[in-house]
PDB file of N, CA and C in Angstrom:
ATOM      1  N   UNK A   1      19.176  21.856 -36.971  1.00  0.00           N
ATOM      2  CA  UNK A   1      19.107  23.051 -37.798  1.00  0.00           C
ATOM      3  C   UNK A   1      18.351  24.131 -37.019  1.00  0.00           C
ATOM      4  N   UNK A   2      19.111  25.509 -37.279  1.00  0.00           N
ATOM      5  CA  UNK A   2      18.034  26.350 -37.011  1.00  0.00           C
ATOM      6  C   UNK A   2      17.025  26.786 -37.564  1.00  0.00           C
ATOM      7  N   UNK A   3      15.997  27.493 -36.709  1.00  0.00           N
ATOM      8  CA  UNK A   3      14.862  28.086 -36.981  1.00  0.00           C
ATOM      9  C   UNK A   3      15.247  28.927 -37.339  1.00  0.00           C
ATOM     10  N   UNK A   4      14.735  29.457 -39.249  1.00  0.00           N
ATOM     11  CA  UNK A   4      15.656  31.131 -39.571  1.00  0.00           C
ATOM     12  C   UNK A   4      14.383  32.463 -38.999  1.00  0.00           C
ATOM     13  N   UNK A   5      13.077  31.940 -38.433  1.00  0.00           N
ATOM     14  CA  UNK A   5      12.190  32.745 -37.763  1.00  0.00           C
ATOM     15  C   UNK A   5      12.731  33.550 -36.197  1.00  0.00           C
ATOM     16  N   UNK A   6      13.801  32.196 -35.722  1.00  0.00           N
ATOM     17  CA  UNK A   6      14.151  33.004 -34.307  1.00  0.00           C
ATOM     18  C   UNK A   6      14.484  33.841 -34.065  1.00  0.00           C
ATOM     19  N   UNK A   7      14.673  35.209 -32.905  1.00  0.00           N
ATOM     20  CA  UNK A   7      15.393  35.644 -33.418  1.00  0.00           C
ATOM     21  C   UNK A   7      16.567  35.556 -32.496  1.00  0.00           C
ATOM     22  N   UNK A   8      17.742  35.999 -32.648  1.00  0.00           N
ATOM     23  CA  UNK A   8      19.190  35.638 -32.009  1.00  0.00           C
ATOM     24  C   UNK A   8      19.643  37.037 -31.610  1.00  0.00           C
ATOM     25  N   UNK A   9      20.789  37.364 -31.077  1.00  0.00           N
ATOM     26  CA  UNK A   9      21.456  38.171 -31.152  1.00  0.00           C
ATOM     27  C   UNK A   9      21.846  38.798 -32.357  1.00  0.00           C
ATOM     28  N   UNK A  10      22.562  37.792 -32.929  1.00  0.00           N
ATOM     29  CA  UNK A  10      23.716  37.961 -33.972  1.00  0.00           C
ATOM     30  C   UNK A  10      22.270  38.388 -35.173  1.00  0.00           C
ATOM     31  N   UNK A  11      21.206  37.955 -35.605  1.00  0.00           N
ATOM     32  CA  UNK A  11      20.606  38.455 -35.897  1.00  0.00           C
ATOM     33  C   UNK A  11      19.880  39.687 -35.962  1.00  0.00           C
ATOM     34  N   UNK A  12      19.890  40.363 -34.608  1.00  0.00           N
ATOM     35  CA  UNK A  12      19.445  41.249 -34.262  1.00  0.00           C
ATOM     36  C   UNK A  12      20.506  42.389 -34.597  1.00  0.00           C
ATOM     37  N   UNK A  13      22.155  42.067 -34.376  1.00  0.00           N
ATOM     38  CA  UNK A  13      22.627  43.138 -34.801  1.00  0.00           C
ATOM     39  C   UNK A  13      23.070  43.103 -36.350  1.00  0.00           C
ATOM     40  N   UNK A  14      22.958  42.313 -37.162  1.00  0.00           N
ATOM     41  CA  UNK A  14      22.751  42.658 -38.617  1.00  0.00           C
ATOM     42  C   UNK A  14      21.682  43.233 -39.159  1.00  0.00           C
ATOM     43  N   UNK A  15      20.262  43.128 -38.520  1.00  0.00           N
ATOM     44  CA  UNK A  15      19.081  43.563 -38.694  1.00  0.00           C
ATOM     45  C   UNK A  15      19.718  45.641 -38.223  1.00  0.00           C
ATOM     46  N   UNK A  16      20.078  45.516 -37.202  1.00  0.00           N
ATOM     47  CA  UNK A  16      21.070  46.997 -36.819  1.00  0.00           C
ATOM     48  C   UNK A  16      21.583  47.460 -38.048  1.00  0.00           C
ATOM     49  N   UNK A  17      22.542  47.223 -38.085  1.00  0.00           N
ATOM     50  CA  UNK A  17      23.747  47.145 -39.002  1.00  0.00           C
ATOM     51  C   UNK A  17      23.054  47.845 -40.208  1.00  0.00           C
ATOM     52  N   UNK A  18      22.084  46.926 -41.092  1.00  0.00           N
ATOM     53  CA  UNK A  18      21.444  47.439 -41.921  1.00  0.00           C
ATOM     54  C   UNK A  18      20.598  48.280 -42.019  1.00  0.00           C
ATOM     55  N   UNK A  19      20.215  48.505 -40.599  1.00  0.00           N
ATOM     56  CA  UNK A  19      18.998  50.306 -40.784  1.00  0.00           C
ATOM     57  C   UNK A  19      20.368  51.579 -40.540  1.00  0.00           C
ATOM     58  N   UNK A  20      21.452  51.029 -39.584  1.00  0.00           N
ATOM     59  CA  UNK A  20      22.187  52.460 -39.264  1.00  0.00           C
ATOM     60  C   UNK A  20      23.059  52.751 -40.816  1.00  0.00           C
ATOM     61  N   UNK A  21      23.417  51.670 -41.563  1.00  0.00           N
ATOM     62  CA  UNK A  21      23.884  51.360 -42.869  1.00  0.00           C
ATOM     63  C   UNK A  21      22.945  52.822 -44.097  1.00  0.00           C
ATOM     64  N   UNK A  22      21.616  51.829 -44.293  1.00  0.00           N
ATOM     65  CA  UNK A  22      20.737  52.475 -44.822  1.00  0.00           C
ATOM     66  C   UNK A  22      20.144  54.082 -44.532  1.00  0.00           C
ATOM     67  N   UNK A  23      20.182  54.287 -42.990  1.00  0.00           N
ATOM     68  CA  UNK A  23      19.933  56.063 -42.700  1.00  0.00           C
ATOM     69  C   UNK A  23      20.936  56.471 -42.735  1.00  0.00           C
ATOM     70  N   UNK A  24      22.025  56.353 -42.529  1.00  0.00           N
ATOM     71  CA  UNK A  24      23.509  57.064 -42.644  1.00  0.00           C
ATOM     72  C   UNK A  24      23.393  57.401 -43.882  1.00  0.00           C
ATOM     73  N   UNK A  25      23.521  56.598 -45.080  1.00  0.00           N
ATOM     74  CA  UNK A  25      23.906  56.997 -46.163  1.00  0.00           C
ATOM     75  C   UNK A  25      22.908  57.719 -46.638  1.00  0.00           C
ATOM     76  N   UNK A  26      21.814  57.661 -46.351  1.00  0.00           N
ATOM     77  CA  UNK A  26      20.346  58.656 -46.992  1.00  0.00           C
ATOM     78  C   UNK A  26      20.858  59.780 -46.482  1.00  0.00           C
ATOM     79  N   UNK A  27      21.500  60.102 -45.040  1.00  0.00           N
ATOM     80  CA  UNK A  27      21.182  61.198 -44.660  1.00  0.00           C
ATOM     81  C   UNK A  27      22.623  62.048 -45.515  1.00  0.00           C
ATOM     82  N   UNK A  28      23.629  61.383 -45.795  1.00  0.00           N
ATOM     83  CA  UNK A  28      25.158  61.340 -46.288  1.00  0.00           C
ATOM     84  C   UNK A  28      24.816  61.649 -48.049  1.00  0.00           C
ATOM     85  N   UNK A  29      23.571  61.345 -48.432  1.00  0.00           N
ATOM     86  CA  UNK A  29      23.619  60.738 -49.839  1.00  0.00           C
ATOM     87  C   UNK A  29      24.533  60.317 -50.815  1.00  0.00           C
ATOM     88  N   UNK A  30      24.575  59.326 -49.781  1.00  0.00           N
ATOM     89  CA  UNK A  30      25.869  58.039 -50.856  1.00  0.00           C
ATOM     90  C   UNK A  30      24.916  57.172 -50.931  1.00  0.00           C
ATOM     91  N   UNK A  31      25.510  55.414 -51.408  1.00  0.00           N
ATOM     92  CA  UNK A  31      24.642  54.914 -51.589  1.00  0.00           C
ATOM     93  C   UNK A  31      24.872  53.724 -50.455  1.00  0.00           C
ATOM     94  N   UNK A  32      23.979  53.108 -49.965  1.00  0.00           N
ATOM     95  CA  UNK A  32      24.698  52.085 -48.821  1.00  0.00           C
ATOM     96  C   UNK A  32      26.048  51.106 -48.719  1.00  0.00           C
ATOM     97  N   UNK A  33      25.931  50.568 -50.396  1.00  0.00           N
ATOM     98  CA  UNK A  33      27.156  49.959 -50.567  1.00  0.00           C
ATOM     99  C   UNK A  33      28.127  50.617 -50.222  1.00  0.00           C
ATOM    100  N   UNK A  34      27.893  51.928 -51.152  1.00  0.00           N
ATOM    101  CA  UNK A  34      29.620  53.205 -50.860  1.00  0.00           C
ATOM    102  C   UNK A  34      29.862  53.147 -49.195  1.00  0.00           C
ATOM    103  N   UNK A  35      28.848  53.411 -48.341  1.00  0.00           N
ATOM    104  CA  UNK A  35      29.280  53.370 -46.792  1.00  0.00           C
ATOM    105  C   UNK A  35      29.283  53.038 -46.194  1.00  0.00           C
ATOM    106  N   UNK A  36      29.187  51.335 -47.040  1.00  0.00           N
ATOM    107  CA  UNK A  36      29.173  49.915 -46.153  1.00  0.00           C
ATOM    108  C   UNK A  36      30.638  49.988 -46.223  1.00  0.00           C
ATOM    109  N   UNK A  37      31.292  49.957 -47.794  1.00  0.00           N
ATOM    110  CA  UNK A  37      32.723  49.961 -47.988  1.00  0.00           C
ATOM    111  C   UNK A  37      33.304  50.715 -47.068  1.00  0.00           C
ATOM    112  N   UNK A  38      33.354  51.779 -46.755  1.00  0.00           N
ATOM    113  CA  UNK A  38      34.262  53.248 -46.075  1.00  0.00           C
ATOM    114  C   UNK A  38      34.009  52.379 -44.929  1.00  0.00           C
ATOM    115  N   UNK A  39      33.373  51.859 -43.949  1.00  0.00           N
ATOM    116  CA  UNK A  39      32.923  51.355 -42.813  1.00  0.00           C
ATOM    117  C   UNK A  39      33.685  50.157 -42.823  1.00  0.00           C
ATOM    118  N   UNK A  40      33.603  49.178 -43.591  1.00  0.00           N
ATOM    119  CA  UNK A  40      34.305  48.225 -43.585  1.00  0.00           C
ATOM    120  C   UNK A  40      35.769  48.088 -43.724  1.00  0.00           C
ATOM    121  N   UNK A  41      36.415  49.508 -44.780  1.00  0.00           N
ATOM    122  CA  UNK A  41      37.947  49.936 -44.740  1.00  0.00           C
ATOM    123  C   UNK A  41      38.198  49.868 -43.582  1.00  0.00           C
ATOM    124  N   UNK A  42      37.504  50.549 -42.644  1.00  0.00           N
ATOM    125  CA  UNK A  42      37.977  51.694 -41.198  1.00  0.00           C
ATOM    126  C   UNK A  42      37.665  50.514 -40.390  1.00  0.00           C
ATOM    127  N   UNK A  43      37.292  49.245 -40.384  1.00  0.00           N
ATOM    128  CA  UNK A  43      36.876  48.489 -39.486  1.00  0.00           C
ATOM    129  C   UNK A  43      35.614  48.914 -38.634  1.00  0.00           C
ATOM    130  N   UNK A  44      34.988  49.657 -38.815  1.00  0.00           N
ATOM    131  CA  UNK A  44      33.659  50.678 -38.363  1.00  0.00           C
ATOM    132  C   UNK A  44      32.291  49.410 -38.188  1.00  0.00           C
ATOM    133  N   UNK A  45      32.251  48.210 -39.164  1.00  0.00           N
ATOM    134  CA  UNK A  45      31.340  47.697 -39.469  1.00  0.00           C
ATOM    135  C   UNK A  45      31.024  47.002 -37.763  1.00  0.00           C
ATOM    136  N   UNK A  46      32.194  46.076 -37.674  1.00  0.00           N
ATOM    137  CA  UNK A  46      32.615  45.316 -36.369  1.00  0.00           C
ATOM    138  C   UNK A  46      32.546  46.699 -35.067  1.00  0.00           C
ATOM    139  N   UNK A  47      33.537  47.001 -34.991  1.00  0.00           N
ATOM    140  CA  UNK A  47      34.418  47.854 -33.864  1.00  0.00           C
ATOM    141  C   UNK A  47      32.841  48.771 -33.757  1.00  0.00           C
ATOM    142  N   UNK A  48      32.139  49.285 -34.469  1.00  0.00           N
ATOM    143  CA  UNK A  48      31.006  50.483 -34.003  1.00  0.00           C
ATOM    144  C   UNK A  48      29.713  49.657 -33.933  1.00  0.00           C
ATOM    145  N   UNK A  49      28.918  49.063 -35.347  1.00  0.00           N
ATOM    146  CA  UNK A  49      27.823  48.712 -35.467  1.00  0.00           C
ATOM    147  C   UNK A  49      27.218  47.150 -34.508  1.00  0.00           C
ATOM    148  N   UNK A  50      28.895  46.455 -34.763  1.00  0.00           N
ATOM    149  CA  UNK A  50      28.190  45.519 -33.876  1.00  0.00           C
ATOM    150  C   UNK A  50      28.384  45.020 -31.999  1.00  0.00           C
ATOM    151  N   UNK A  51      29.618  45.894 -32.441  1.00  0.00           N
ATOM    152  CA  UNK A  51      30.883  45.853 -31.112  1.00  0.00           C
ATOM    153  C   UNK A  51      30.041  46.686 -30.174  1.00  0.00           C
ATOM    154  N   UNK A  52      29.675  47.684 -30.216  1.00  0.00           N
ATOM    155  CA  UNK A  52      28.606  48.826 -29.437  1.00  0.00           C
ATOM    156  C   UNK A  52      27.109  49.234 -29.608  1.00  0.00           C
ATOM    157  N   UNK A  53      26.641  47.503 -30.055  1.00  0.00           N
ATOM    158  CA  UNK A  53      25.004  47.425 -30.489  1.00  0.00           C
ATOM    159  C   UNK A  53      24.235  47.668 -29.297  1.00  0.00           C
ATOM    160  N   UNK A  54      24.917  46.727 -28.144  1.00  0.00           N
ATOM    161  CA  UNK A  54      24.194  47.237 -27.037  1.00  0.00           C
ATOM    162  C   UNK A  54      24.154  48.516 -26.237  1.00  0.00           C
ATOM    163  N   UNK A  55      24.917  49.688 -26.833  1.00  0.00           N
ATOM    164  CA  UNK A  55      24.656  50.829 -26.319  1.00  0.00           C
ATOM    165  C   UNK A  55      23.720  51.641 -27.511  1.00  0.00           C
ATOM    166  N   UNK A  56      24.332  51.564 -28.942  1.00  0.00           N
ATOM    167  CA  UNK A  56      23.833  52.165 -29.692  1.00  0.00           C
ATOM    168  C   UNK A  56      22.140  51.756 -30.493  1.00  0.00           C
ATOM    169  N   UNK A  57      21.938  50.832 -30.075  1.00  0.00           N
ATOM    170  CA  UNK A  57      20.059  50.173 -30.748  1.00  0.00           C
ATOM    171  C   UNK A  57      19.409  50.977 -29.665  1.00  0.00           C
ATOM    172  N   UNK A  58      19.592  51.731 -28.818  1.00  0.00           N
ATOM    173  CA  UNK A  58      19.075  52.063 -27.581  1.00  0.00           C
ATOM    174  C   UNK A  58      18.742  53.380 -27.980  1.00  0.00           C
ATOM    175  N   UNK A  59      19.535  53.939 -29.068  1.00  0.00           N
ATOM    176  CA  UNK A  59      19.214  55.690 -29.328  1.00  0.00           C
ATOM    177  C   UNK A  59      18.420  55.676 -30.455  1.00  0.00           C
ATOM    178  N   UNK A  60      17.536  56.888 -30.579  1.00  0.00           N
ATOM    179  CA  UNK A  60      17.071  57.533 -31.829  1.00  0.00           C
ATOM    180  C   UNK A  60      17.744  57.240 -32.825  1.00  0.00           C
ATOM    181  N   UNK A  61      16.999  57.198 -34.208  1.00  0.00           N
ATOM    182  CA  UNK A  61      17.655  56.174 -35.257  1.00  0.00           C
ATOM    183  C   UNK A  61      18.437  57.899 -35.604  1.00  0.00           C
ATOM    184  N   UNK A  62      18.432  59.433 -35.598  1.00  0.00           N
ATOM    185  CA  UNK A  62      18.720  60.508 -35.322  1.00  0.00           C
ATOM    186  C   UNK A  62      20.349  60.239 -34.795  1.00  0.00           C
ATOM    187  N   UNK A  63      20.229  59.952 -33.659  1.00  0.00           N
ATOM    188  CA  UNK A  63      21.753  59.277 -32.851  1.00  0.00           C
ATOM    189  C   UNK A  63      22.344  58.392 -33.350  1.00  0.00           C
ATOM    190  N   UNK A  64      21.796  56.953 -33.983  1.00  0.00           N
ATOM    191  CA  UNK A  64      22.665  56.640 -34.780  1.00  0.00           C
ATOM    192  C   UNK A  64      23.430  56.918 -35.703  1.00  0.00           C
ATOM    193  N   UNK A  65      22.414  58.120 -36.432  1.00  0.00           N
ATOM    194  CA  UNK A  65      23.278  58.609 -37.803  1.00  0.00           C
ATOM    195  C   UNK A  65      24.201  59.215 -37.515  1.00  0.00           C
ATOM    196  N   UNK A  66      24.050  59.815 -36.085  1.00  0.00           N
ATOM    197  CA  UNK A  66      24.976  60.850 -36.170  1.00  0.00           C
ATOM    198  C   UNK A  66      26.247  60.495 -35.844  1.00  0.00           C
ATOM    199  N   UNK A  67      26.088  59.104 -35.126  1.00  0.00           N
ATOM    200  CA  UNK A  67      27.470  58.338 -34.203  1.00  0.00           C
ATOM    201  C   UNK A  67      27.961  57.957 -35.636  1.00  0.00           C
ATOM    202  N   UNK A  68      27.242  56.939 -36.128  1.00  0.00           N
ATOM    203  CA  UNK A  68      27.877  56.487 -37.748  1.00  0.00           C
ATOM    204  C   UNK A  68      28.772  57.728 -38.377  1.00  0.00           C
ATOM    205  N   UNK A  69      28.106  58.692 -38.192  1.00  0.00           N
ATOM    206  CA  UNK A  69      28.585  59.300 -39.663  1.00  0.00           C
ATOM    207  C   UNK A  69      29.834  60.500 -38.866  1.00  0.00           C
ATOM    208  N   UNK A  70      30.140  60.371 -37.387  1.00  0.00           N
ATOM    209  CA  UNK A  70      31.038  61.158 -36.392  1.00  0.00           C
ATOM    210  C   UNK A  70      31.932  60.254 -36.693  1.00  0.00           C
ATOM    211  N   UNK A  71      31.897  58.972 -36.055  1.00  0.00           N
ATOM    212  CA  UNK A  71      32.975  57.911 -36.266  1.00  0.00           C
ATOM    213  C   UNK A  71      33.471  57.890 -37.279  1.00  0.00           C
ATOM    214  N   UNK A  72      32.931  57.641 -38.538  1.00  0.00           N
ATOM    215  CA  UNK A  72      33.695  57.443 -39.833  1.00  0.00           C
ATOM    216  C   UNK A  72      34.415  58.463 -40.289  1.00  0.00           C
ATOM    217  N   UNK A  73      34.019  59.896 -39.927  1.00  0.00           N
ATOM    218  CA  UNK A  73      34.697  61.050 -40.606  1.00  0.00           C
ATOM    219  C   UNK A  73      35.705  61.093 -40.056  1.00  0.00           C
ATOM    220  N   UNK A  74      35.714  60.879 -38.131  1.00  0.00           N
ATOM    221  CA  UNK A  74      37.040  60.748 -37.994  1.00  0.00           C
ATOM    222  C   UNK A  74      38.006  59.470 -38.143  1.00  0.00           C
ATOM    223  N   UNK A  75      37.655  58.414 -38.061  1.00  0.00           N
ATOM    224  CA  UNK A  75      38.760  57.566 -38.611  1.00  0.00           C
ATOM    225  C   UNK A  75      39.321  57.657 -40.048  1.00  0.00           C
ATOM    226  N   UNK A  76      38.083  58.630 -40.913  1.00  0.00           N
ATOM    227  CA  UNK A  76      39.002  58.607 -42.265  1.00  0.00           C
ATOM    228  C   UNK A  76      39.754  59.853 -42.138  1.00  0.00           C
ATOM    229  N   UNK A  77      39.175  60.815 -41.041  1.00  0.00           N
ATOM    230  CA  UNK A  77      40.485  62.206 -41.075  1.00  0.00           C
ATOM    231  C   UNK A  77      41.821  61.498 -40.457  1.00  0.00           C
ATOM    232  N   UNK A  78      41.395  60.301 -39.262  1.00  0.00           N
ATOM    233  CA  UNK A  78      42.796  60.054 -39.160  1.00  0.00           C
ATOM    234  C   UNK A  78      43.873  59.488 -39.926  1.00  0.00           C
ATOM    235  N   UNK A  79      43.160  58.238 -40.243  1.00  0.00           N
ATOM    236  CA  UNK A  79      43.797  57.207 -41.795  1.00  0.00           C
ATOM    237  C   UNK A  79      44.538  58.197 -42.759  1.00  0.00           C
ATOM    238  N   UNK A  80      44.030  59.336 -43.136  1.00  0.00           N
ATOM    239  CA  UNK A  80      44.580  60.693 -44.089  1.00  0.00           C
ATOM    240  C   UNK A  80      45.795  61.232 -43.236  1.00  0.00           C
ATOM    241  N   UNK A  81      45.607  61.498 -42.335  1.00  0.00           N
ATOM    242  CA  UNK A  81      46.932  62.198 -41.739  1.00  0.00           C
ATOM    243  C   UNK A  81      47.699  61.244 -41.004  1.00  0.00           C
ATOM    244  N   UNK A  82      48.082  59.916 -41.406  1.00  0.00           N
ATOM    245  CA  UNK A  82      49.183  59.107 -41.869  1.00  0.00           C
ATOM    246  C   UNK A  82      49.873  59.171 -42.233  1.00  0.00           C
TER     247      UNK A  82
END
């Protein structure tokens, strides 16, 4: 069994996941669920938060919001003009 104290990777980028989750939507004022969902439609959750953890845990939590909330607007402008 594991130790749930260690910490892992895969840990480390859900621990991610949930602060760029949580400042996005403060800064968005939705609520995290609402832009966990939109993120998870667009495949955003995988493909951005965890797929590009090792570039993105590296910036200002500022830069994250802003990548989060760049990415999603455009995959949902694209998804729309379908």
């Amino acid at each position: 069994m594991t130790d749930p104290l260690v910490r892992t990777l895969e840990n480390d980028k859900v621990h991610f996941a949930v602060l760029a989750i949580g400042a996005t939507a403060g800064k968005m004022g939705i609520s995290p669920r609402d832009l966990y969902n939109r993120l998870h439609h667009q495949g955003l959750v995988k493909a951005l938060l965890f797929d590009c953890y090792d570039t993105l845990h590296t910036e200002s939590i500022e830069g994250v919001v802003w990548n989060v909330s760049e990415a999603l607007h455009n995959w949902e402008k694209e998804e729309s003009a379908e």
